[in-house]
Every structure is written in C-alpha cells, then in structure tokens.
C-alpha atoms as a PDB file:
ATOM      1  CA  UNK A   1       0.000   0.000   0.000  1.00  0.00           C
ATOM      2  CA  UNK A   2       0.633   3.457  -0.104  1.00  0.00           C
ATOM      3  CA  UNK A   3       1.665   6.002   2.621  1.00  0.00           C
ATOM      4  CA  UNK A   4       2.329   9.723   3.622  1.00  0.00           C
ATOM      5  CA  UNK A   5       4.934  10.206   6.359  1.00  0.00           C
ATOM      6  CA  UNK A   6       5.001  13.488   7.819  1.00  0.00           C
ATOM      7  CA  UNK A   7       8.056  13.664  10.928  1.00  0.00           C
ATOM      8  CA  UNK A   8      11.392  12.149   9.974  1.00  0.00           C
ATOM      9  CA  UNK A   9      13.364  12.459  13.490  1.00  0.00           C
ATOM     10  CA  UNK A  10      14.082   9.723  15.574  1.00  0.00           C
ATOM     11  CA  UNK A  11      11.019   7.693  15.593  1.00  0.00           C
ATOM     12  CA  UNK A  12       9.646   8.871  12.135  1.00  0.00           C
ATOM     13  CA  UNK A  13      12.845   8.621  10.445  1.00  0.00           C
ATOM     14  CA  UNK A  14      13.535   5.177  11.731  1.00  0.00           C
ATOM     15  CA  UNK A  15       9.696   3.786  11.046  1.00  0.00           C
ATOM     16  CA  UNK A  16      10.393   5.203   7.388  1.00  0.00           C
ATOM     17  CA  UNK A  17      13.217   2.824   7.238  1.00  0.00           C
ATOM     18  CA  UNK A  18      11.491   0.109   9.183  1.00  0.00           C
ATOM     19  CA  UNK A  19       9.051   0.047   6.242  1.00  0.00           C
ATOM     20  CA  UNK A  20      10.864   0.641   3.298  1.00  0.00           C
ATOM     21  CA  UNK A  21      13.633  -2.144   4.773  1.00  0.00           C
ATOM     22  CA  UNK A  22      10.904  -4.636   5.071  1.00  0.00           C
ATOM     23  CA  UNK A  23       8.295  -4.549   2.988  1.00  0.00           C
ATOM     24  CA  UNK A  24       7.068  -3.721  -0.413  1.00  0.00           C
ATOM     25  CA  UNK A  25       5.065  -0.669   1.019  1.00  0.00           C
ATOM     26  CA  UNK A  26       5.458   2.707  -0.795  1.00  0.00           C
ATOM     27  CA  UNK A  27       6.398   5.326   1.355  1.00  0.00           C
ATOM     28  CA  UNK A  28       6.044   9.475   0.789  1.00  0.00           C
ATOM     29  CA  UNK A  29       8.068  11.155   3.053  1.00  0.00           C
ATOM     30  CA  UNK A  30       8.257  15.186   4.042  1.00  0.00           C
ATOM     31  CA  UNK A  31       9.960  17.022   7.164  1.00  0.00           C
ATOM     32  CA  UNK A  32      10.686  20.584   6.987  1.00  0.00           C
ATOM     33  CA  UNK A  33      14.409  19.360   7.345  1.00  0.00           C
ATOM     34  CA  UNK A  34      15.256  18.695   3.803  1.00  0.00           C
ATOM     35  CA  UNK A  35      18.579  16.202   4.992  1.00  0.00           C
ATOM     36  CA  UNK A  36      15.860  14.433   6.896  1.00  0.00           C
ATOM     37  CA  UNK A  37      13.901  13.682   3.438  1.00  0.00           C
ATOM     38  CA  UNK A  38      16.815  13.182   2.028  1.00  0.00           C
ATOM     39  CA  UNK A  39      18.225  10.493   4.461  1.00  0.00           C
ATOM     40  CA  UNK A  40      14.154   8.990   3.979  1.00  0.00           C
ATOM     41  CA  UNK A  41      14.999   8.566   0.075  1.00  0.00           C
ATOM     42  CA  UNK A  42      18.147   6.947   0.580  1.00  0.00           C
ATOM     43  CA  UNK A  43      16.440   4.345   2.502  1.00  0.00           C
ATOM     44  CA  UNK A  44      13.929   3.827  -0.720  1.00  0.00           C
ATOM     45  CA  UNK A  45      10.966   6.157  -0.026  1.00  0.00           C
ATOM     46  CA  UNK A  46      10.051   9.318  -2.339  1.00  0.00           C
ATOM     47  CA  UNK A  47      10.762  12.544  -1.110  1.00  0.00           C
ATOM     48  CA  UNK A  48       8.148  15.402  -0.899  1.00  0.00           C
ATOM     49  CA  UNK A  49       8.939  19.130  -0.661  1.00  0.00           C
ATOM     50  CA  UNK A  50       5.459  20.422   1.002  1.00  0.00           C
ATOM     51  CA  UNK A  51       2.781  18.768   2.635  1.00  0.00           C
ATOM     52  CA  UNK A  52       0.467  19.523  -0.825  1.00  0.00           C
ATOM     53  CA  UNK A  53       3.272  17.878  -2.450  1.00  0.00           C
ATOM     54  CA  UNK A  54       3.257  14.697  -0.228  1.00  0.00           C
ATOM     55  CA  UNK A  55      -0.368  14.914  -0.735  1.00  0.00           C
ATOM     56  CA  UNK A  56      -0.605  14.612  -4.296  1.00  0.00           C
ATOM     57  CA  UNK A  57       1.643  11.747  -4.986  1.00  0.00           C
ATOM     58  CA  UNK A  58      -0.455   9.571  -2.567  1.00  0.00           C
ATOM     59  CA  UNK A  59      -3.455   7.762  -4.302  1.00  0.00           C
ATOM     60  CA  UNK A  60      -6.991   8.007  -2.834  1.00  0.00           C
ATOM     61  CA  UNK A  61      -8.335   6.617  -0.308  1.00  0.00           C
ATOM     62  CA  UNK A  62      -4.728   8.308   1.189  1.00  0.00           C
ATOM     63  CA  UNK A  63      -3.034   7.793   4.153  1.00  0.00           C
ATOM     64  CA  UNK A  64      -1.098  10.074   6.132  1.00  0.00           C
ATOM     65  CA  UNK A  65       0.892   9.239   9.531  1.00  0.00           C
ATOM     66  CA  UNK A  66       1.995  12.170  11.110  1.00  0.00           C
ATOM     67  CA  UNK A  67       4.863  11.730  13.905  1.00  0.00           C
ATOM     68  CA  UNK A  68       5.576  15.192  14.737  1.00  0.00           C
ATOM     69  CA  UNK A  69       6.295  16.842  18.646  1.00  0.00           C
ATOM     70  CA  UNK A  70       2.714  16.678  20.162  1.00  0.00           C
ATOM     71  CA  UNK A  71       0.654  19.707  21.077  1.00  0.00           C
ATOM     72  CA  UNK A  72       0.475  22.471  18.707  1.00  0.00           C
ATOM     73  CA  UNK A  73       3.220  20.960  15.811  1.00  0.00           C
ATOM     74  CA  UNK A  74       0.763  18.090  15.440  1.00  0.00           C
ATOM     75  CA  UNK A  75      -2.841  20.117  15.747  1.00  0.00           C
ATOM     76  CA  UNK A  76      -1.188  22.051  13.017  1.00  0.00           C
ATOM     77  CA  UNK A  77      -0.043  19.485  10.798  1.00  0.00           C
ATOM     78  CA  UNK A  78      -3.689  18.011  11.288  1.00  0.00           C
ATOM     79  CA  UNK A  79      -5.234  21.233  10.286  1.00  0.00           C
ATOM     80  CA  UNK A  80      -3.316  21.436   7.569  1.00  0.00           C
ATOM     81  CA  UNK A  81      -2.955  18.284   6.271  1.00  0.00           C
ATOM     82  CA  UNK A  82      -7.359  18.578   6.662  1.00  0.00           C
ATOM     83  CA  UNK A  83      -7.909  21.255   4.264  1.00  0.00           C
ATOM     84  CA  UNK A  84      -5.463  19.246   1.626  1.00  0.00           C
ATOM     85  CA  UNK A  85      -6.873  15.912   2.046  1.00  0.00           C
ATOM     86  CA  UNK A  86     -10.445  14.320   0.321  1.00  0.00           C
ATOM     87  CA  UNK A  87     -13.431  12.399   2.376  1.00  0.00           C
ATOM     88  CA  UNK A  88     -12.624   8.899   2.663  1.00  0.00           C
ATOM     89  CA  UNK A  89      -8.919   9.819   3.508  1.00  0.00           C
ATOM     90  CA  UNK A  90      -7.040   9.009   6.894  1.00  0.00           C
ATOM     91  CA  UNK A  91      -4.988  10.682   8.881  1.00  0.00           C
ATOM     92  CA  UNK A  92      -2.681   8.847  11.739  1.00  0.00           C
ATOM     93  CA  UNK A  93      -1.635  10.382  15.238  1.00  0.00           C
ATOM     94  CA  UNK A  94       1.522   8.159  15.696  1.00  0.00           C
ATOM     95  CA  UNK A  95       2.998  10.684  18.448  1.00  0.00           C
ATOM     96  CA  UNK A  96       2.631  11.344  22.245  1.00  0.00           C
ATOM     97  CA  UNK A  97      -0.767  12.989  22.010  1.00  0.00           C
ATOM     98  CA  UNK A  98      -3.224  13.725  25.099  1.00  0.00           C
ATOM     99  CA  UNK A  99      -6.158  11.043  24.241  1.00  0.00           C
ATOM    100  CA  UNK A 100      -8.768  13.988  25.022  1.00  0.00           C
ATOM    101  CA  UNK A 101      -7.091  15.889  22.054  1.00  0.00           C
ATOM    102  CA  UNK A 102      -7.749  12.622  19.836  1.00  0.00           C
ATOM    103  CA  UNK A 103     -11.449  12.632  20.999  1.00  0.00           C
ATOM    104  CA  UNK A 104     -12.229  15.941  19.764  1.00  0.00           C
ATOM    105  CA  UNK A 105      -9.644  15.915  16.564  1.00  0.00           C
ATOM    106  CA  UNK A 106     -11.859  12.800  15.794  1.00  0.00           C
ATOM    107  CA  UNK A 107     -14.811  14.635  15.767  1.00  0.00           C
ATOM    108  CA  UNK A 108     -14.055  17.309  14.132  1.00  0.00           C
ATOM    109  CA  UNK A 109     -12.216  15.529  11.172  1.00  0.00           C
ATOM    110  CA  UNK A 110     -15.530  12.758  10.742  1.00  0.00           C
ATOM    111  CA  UNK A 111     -17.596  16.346   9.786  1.00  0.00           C
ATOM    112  CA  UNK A 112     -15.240  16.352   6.821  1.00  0.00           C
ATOM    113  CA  UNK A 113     -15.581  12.579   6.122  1.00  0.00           C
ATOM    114  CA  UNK A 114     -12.422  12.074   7.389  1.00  0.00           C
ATOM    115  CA  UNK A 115     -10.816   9.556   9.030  1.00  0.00           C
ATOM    116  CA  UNK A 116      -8.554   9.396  12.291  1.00  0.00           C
ATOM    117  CA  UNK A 117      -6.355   6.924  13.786  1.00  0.00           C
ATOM    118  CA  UNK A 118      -4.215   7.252  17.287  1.00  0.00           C
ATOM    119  CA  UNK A 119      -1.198   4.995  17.298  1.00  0.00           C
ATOM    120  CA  UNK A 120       0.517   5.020  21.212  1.00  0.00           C
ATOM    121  CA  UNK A 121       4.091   4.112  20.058  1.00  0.00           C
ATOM    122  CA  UNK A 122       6.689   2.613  22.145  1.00  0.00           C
ATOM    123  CA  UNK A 123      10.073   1.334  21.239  1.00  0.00           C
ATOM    124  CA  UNK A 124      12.331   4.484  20.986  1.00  0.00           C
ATOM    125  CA  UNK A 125      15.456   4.256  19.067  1.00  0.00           C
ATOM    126  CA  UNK A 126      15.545   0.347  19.214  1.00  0.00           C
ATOM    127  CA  UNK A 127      12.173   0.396  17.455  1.00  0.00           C
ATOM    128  CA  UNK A 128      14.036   0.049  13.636  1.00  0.00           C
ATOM    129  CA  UNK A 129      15.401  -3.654  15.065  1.00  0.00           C
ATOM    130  CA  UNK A 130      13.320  -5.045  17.324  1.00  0.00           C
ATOM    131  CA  UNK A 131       9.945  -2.998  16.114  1.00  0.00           C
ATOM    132  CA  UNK A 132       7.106  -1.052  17.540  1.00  0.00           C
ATOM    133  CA  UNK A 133       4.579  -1.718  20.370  1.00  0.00           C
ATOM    134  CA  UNK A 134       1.692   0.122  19.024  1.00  0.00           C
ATOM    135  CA  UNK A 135      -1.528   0.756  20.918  1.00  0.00           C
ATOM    136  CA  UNK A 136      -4.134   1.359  19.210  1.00  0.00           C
ATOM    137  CA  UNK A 137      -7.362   3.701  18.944  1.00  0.00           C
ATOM    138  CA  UNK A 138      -9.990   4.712  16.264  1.00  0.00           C
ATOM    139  CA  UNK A 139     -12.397   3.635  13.971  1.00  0.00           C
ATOM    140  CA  UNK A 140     -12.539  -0.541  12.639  1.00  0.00           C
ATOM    141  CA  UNK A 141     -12.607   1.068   8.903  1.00  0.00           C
ATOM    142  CA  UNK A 142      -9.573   3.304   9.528  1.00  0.00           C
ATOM    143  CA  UNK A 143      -7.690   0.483  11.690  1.00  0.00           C
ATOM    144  CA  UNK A 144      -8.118  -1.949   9.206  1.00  0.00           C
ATOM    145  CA  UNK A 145      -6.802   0.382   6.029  1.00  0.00           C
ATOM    146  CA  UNK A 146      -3.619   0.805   8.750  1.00  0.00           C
ATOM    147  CA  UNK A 147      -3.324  -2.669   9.324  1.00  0.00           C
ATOM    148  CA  UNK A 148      -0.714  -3.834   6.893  1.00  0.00           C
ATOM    149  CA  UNK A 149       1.569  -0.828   8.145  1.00  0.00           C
ATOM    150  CA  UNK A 150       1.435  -1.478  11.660  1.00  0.00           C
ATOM    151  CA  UNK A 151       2.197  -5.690  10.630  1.00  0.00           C
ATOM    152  CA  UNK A 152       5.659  -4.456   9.570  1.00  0.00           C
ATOM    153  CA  UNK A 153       6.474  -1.461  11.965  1.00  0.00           C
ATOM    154  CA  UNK A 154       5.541  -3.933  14.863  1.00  0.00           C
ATOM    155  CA  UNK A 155       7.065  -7.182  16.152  1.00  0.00           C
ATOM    156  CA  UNK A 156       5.657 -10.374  15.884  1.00  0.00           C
ATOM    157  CA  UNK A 157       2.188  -9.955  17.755  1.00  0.00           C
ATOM    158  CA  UNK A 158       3.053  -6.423  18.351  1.00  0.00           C
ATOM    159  CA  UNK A 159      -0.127  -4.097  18.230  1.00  0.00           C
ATOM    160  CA  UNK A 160      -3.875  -4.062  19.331  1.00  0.00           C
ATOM    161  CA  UNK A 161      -6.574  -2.337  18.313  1.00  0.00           C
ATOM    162  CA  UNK A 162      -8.325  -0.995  22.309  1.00  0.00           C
ATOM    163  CA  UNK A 163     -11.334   1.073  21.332  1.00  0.00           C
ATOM    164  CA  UNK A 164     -12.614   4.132  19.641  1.00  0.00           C
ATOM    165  CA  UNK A 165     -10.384   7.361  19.053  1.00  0.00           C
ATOM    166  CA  UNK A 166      -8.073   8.205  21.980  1.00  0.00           C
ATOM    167  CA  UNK A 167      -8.078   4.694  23.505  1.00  0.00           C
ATOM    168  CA  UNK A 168      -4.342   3.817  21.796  1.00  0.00           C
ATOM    169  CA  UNK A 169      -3.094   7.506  23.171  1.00  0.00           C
ATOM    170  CA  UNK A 170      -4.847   6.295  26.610  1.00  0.00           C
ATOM    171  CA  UNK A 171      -3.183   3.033  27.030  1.00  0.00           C
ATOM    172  CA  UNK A 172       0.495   4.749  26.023  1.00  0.00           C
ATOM    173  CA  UNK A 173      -0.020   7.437  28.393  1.00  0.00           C
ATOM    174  CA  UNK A 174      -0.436   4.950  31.287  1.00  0.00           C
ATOM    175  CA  UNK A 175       2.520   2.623  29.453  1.00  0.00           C
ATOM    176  CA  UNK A 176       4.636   5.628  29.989  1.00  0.00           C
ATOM    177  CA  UNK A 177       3.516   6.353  33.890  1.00  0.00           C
ATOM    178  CA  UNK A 178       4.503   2.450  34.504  1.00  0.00           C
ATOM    179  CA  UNK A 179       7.550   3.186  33.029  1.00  0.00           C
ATOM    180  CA  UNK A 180       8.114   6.086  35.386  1.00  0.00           C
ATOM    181  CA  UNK A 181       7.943   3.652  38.299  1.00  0.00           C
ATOM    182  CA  UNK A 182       9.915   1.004  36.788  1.00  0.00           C
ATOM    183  CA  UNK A 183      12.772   3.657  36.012  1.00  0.00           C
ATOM    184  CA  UNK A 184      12.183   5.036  39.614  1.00  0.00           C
ATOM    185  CA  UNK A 185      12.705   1.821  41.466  1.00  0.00           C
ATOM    186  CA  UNK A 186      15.597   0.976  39.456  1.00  0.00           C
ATOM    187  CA  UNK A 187      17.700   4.261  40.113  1.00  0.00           C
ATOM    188  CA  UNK A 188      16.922   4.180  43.538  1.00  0.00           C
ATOM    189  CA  UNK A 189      18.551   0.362  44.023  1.00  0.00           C
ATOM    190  CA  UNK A 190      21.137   1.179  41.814  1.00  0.00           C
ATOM    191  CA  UNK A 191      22.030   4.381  44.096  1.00  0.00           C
ATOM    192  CA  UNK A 192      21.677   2.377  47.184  1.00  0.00           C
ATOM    193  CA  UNK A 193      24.534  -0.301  45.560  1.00  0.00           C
ATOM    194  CA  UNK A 194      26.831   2.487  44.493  1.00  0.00           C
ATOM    195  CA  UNK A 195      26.816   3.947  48.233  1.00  0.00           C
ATOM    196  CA  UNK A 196      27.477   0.487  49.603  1.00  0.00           C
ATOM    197  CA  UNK A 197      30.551  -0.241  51.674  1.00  0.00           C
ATOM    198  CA  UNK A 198      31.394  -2.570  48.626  1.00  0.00           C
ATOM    199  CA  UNK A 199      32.995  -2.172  45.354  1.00  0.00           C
ATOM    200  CA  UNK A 200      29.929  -3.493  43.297  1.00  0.00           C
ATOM    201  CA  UNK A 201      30.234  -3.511  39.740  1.00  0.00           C
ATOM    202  CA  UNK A 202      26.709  -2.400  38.729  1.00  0.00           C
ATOM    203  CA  UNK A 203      27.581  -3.184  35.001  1.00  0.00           C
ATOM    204  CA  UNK A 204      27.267  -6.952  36.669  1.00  0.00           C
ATOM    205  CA  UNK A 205      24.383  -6.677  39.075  1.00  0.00           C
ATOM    206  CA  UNK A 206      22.409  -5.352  36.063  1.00  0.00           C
ATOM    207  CA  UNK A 207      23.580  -8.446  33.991  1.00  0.00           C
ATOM    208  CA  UNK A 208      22.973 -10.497  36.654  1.00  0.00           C
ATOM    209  CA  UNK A 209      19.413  -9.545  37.187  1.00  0.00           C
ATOM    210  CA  UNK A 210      18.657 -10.349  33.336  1.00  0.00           C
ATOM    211  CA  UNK A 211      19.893 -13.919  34.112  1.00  0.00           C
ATOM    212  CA  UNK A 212      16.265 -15.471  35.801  1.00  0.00           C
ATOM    213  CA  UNK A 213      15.237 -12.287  38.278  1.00  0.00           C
ATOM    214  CA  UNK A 214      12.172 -11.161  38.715  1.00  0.00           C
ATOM    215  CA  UNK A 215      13.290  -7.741  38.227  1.00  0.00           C
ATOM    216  CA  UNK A 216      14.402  -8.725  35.246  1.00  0.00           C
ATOM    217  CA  UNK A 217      13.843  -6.277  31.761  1.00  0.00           C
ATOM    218  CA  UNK A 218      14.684  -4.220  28.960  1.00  0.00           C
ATOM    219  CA  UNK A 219      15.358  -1.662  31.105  1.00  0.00           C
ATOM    220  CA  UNK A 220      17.368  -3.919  33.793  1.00  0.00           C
ATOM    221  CA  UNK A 221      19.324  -4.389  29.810  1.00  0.00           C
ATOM    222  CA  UNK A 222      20.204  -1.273  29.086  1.00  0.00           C
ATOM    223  CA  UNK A 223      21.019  -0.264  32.505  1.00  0.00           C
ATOM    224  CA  UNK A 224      23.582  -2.833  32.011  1.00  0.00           C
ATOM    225  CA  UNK A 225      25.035  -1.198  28.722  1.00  0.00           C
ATOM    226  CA  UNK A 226      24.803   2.267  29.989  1.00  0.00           C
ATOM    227  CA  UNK A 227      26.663   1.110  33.114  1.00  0.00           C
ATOM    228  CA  UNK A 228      29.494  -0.511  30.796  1.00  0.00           C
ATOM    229  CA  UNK A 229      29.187   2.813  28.061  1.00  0.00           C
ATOM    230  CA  UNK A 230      29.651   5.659  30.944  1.00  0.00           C
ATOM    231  CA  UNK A 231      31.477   3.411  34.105  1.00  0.00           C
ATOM    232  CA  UNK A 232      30.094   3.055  37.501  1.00  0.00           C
ATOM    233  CA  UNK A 233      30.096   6.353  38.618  1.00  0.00           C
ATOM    234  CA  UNK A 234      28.330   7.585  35.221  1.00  0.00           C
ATOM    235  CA  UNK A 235      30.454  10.886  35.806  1.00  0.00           C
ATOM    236  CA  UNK A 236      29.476  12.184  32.234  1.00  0.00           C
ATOM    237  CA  UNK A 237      26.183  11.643  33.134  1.00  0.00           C
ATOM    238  CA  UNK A 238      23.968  15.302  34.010  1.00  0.00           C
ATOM    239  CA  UNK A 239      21.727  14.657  36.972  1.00  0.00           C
ATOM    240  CA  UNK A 240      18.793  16.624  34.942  1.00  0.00           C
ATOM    241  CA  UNK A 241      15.990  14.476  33.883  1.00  0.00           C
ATOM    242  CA  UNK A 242      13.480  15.823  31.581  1.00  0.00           C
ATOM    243  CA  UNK A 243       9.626  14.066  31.085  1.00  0.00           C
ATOM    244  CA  UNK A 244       7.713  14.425  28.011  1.00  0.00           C
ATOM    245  CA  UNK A 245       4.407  15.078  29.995  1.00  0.00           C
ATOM    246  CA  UNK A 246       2.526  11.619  30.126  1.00  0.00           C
ATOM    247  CA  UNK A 247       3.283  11.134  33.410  1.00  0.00           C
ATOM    248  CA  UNK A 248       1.694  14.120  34.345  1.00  0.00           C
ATOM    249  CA  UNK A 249      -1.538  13.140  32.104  1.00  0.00           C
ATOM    250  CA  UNK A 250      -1.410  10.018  33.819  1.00  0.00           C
ATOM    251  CA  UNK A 251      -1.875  10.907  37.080  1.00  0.00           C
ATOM    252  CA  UNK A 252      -4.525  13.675  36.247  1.00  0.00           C
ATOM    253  CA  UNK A 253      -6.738  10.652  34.691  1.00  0.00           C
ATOM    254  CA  UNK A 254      -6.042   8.459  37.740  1.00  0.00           C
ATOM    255  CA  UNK A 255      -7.614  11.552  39.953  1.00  0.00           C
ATOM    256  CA  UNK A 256     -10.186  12.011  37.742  1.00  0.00           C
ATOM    257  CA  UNK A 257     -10.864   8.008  38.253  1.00  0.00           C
ATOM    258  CA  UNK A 258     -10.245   7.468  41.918  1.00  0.00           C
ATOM    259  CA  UNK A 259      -7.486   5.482  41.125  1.00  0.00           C
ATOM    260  CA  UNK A 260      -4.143   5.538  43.660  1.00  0.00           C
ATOM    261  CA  UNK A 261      -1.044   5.977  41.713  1.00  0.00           C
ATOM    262  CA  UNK A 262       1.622   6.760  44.671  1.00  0.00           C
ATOM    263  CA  UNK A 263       4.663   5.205  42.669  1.00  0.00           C
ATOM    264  CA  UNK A 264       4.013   6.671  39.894  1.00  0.00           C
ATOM    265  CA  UNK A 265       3.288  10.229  41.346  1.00  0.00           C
ATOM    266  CA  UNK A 266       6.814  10.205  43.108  1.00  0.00           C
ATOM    267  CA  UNK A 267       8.493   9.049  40.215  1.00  0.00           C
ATOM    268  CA  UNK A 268       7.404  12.200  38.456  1.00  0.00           C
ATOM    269  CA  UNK A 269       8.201  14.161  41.333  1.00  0.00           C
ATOM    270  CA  UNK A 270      11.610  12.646  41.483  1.00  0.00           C
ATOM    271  CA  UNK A 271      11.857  14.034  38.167  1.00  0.00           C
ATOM    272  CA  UNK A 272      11.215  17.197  39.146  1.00  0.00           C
ATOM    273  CA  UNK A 273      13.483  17.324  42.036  1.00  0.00           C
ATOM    274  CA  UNK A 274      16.416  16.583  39.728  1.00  0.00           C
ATOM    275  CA  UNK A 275      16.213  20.129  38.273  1.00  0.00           C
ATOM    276  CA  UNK A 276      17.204  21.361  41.411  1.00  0.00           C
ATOM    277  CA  UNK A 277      19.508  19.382  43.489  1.00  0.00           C
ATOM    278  CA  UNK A 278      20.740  16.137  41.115  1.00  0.00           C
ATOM    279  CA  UNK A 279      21.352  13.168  42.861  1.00  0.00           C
ATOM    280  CA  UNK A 280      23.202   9.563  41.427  1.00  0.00           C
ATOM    281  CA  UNK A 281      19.793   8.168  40.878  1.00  0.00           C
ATOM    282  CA  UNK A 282      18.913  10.882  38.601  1.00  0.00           C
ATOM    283  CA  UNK A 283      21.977  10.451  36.460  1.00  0.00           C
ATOM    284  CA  UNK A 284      20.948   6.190  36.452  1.00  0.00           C
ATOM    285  CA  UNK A 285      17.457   7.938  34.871  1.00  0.00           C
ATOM    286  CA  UNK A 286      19.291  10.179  32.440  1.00  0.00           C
ATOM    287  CA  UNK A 287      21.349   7.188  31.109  1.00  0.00           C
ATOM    288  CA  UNK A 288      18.162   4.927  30.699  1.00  0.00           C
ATOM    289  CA  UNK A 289      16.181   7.779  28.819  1.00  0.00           C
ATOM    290  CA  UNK A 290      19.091   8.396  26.432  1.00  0.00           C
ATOM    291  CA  UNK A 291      19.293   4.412  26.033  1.00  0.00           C
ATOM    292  CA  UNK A 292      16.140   3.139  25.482  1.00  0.00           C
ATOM    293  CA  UNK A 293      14.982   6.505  23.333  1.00  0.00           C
ATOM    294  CA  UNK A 294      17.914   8.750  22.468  1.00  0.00           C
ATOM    295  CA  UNK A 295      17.101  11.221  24.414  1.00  0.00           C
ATOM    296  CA  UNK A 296      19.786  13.735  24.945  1.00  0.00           C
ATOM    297  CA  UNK A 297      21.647  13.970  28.369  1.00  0.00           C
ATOM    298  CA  UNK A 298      23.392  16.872  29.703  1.00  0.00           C
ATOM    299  CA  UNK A 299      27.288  15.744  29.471  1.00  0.00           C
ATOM    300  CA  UNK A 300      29.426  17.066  32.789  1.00  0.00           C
ATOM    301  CA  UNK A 301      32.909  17.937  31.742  1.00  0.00           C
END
C-alpha cells in the first residue's frame, strides 16, 4: 500500500526505514528538514517538498501518519494536512498525544468525512530492530486500512486495536507512567549499591538480574550497557531528567478516576526534584532515557 509520512526524526525517520527495509510498502516522506527527506529517500521512499506535495503523490483513499512533537506541531499538521486531504482519507496520530485531544480531533475531522487513527508508540530508538509496540485507537474502517503498516512497523504480535479514538493515546499514556515507576525503582537500588561499603560492579548486578530475576527487563538491559558505556560512577552523566508530559496526564486521569497511583506520582516528582539538586539516581534515569529513546543527556565535563 501506499503512505504519507510526515516527521522524519528519531522515531519517524527510523519507522520510514522500518518500512521501506521490510516490505514492499510505498512510502512518501516530508519534514521541513530537507537532509531528513533526504536520508528517507536513501532508505527507498520518495521525497516530498510540502505537505500539498506529499499529498498529491499519494493515491486516494490516502493515508497520512503524522509523527511530529505533540501539542500544537501536530494540531497544526492536522489542520493542515485537513484542508489538503479528500473524504474517505485518513490521517494517523503516531505521536505522544493527550487522548482527550484525539477525541475531539476525531470529531471534528468525521464532519469532513475524514478519518482518524491514534497509534501510542513505544520502542524508541531500538524500534528500527526489534519494532514497535503500538496501541491502538480509532475507527474498525480506519484500523483496518492501517493494518498492513502497523504488521511491519511492529514485532511479531506487536499491536492491538483498544477502542474508539483516543483509547491507543490512553493506554500509552499509562505505558509511559509504569515506566516512570519502573525507572524510579531501578535508580533508587542502583544508588543504594553504588553507596554500599562494597565495590559493586553495577555493570554486573544489572547483567545479573537479566539472568532469571524477577526484576528482570529491557530496562534492567540497558542499565547494564549504559553502566558498561559511561562506568560506575556515570560521571558524564547530568543529573537533569526531563519528562515528556505523560506522566503528568497520567496521574490527572487516575484523579479524575479514583485510582491511587503513589509510585508513579513520586516518580514524576523525582523528576522534578532533579532540576534542582541532582542526585546519582537521577543520572541512572538520564542514562536509561538516552538508552532506550535517544534522548539527549546533559554531558558534565
């Protein structure tokens, strides 16, 4: 099949190459960063210069996926990318969107006979090997047009379809307030092991751990290789750690429900405390971040 890709950083760039690596799927690719394009074309998809020209090289019905910063860059991409496209044509949310913004974008693109698809994407920078999870929400008609795409971003058994529009953005925003926890927990052991009045290699206690624990995980994985990458005092490592706002969303839905979310309330708030006074734990966070996603750290000198 045919489809427009409008984003080409890290993820976008990456799920361009994803597709065009393995599979026969056509790919249109803009990003107001022309080396960005270009790098999409050398991995086989055509360039476009403009959204209008992206949109007329796609065939109708078309599909665009959009993977651009949430908030404003993506409401107006969607705006934009609205008053180009036809009725019958879908549009795809494949960023960190609020799930209430996918409600009402869903609305007010079915007035125009559009269609709109929320894709909760996980993976980070590991995503172009080992594929995407990908939660998720919208319409059976526009899911099912997507479905061939998401069979070759994801892994084996890698996405579900949860509900209507904003239930894919709902289930990654909670995803994401696990993984504040998880992170949490981990930084704080690993702290509590460099302070010891042993010389623990943490390098090996994170291998270790992978070996039949039942703390075992990705993450206990690449604590492991960020532990061998920047030592065991991670000295390069800034104590500053950033959050891209669905842990915050998370815990305003878990008020709204009733719902108890301690952990993941002081992991965020941990978070928060490392812009003021960092501590080791923070730097373990900032390493696991720029592992797992390629997020940038703040390098000490």
């Amino acid at each position: 099949m045919q489809i427009g890709f409008v984003g080409l950083g890290r993820m976008g760039g990456n799920m361009v190459h994803r597709i065009r690596r393995d599979s026969d799927h056509e790919v249109i690719a803009f990003d107001f960063n022309a080396e960005a394009v270009s790098r999409a074309q050398e991995h086989g998809a055509a360039g476009a210069g403009s959204l209008q020209e992206l949109v007329g090289q796609l065939q109708a019905p078309r599909t665009v996926w959009v993977m651009v910063p949430a908030g404003d860059p993506t409401q107006q991409t969607v705006d934009a990318l609205a008053d180009l496209l036809e009725p019958g044509d879908l549009i795809v949310d494949g960023g960190n969107t609020n799930w209430h913004d996918d409600q009402r974008r869903a609305g007010a693109l079915a007035e125009r006979g559009l269609h709109y698809v929320d894709v909760g994407t996980s993976g980070g920078v590991w995503g172009l090997q080992e594929g995407y999870c990908m939660m998720v929400g919208g319409p059976h008609e526009g899911v099912d047009r997507l479905a061939p795409i998401l069979d070759v971003l994801a892994p084996p058994d890698g996405w579900r379809h949860f509900g209507d529009a904003g239930a894919g953005h709902f289930v990654k925003m909670v995803h994401n307030g696990v993984e504040y926890g998880m992170m949490q927990a981990y930084a704080e052991g690993f702290e509590l092991m460099h302070k010891a009045p042993f010389d623990i290699q943490l390098k090996e206690v994170a291998g270790l751990w992978n070996r039949g624990s039942v703390v075992r995980s990705w993450l206990c994985e690449l604590a492991e290789r960020a532990f061998e990458e920047e030592g065991n005092d991670l000295q390069h490592i800034g104590a500053h750690v950033s959050d891209s706002g669905e842990g915050r969303w998370t815990i305003i839905d878990s008020i709204d429900h009733d719902v108890p979310t301690p952990v993941i309330t002081a992991a965020l708030y941990a978070r928060f405390y490392s812009r003021g006074e960092g501590e080791y734990n923070n730097k373990v966070l900032a390493a696991l971040r720029n592992q797992f996603g390629g997020h940038e750290v703040k390098r000490m000198p």
